[in-house]
C-alpha atoms as a PDB file:
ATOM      1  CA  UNK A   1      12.642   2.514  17.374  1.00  0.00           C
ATOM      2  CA  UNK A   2      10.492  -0.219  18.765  1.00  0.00           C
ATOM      3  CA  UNK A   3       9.193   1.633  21.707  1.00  0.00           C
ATOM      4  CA  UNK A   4       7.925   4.962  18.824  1.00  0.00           C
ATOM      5  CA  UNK A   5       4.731   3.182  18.481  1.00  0.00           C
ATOM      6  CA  UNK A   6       3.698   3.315  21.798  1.00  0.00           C
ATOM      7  CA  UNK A   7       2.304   6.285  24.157  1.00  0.00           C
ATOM      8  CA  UNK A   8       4.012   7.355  27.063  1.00  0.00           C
ATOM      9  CA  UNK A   9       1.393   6.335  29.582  1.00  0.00           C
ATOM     10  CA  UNK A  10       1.159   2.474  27.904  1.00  0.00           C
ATOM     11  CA  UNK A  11      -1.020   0.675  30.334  1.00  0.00           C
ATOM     12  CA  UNK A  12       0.289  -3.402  29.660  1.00  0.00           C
ATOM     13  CA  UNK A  13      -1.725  -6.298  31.211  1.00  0.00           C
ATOM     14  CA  UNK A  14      -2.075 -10.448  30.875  1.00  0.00           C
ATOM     15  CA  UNK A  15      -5.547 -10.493  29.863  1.00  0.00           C
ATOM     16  CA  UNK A  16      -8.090 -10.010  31.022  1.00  0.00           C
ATOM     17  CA  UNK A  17      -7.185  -7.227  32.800  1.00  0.00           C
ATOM     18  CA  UNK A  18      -4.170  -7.937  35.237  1.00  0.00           C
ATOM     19  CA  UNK A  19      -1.927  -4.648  35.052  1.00  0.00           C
ATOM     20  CA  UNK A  20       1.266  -5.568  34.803  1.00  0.00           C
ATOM     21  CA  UNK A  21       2.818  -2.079  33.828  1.00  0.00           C
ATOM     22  CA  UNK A  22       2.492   0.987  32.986  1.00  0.00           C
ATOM     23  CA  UNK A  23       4.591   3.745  31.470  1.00  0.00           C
ATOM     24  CA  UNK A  24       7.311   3.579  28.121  1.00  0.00           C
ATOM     25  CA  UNK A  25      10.254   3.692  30.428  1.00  0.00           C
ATOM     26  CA  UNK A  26       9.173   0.751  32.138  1.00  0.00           C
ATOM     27  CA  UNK A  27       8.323  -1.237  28.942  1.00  0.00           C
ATOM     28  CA  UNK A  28      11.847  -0.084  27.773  1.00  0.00           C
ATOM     29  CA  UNK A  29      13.791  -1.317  30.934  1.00  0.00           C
ATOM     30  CA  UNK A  30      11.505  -4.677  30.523  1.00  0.00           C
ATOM     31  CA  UNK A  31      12.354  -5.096  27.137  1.00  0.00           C
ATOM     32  CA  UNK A  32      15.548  -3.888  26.837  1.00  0.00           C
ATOM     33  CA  UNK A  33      16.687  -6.832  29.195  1.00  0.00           C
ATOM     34  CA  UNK A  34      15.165  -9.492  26.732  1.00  0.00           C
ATOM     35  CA  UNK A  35      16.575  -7.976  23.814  1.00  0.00           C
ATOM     36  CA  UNK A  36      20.232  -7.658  25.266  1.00  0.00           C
ATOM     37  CA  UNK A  37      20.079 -11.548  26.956  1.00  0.00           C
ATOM     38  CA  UNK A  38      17.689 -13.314  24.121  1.00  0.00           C
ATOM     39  CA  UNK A  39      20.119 -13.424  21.275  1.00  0.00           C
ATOM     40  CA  UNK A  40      17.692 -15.617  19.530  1.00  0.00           C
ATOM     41  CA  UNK A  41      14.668 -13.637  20.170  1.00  0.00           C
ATOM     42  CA  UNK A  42      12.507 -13.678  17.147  1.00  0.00           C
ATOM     43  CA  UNK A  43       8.909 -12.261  16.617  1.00  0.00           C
ATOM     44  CA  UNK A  44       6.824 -13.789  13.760  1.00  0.00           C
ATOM     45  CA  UNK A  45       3.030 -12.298  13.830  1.00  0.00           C
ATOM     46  CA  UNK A  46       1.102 -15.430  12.071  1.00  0.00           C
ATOM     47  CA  UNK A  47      -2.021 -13.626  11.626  1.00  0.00           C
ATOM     48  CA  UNK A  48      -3.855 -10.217  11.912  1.00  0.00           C
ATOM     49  CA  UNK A  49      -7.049  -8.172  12.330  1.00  0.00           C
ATOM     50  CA  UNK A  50      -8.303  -4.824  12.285  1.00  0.00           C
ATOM     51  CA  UNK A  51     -11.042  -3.056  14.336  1.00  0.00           C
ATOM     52  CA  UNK A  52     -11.268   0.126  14.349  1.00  0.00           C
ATOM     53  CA  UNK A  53      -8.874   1.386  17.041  1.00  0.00           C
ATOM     54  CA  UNK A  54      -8.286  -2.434  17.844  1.00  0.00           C
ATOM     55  CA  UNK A  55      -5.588  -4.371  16.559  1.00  0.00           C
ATOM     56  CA  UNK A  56      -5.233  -7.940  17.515  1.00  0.00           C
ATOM     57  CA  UNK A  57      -1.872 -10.452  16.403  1.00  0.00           C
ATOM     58  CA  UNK A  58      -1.301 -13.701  17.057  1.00  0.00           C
ATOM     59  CA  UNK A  59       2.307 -14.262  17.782  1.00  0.00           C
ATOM     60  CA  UNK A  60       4.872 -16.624  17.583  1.00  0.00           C
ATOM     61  CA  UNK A  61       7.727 -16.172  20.309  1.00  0.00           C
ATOM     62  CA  UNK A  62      11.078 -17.979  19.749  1.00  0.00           C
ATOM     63  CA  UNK A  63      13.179 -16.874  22.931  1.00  0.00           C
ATOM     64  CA  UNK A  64      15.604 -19.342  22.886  1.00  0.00           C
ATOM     65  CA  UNK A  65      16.607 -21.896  19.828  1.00  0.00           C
ATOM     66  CA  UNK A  66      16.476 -24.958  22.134  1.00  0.00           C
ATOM     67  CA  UNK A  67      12.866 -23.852  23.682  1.00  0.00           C
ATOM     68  CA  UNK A  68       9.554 -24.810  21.959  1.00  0.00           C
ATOM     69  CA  UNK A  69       8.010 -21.263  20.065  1.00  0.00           C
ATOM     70  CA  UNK A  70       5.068 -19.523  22.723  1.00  0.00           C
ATOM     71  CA  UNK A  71       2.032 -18.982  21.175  1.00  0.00           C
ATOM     72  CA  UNK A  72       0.672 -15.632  22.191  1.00  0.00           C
ATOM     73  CA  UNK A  73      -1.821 -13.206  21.021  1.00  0.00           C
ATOM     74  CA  UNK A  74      -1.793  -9.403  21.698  1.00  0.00           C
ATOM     75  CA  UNK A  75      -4.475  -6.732  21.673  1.00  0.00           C
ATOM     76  CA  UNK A  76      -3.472  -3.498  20.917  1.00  0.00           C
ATOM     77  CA  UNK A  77      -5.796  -0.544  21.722  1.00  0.00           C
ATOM     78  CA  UNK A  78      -4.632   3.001  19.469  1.00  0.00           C
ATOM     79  CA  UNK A  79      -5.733   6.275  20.623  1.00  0.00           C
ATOM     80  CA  UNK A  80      -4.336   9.811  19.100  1.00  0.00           C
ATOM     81  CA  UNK A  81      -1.472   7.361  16.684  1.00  0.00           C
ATOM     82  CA  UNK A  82       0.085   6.054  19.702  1.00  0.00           C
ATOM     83  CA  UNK A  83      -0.202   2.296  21.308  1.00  0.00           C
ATOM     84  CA  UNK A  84      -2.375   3.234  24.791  1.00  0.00           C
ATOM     85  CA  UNK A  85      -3.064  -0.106  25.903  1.00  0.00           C
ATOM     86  CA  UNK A  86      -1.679  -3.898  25.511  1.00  0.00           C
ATOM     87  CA  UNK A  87      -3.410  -7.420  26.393  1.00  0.00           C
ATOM     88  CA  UNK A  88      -1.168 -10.661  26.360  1.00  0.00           C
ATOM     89  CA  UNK A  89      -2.817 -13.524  26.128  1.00  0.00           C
ATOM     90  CA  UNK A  90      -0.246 -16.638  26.334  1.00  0.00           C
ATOM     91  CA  UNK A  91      -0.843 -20.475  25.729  1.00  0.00           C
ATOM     92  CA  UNK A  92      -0.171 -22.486  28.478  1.00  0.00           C
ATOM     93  CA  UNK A  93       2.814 -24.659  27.754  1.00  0.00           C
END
């Protein structure tokens, strides 16, 4: 269900524009990992705008109860109703 939003190709990079995937499959291996060893793992999106085919959250991460929340913003890029590309930009902690 998570992964439905998203195109098959998916390009994913730490912004600016460091690629640090690409493909669904390999989002789902990367993800499925976190999800099955972050039993906390909890996504709040604090705030979010709109442009066009741009859509850009900024994120609160809790991966672990006894870690501090990451701060984190991600721009989405849509093409044909599908996700095509993702930038993560992360706070230094």
């Amino acid at each position: 269900m998570f992964l439905e939003a998203y195109s098959d190709s998916v390009k994913v990079y730490s912004f600016s524009n460091k690629l640090l995937y690409t493909g669904k499959e390999t989002m789902r291996a990367n993800y499925s990992g976190m999800f099955n060893n972050l039993t906390d793992l909890n996504c709040t999106i604090k705030s979010r705008m709109v442009l066009g085919n741009t859509v850009i959250d900024e994120e609160r991460v809790l991966l672990r109860k006894d870690q501090p929340l990451l701060e984190a913003i991600a721009i989405y890029k849509i093409a044909s109703g599908k996700i095509q590309e993702v930038y993560f930009i992360m706070k230094d902690r």
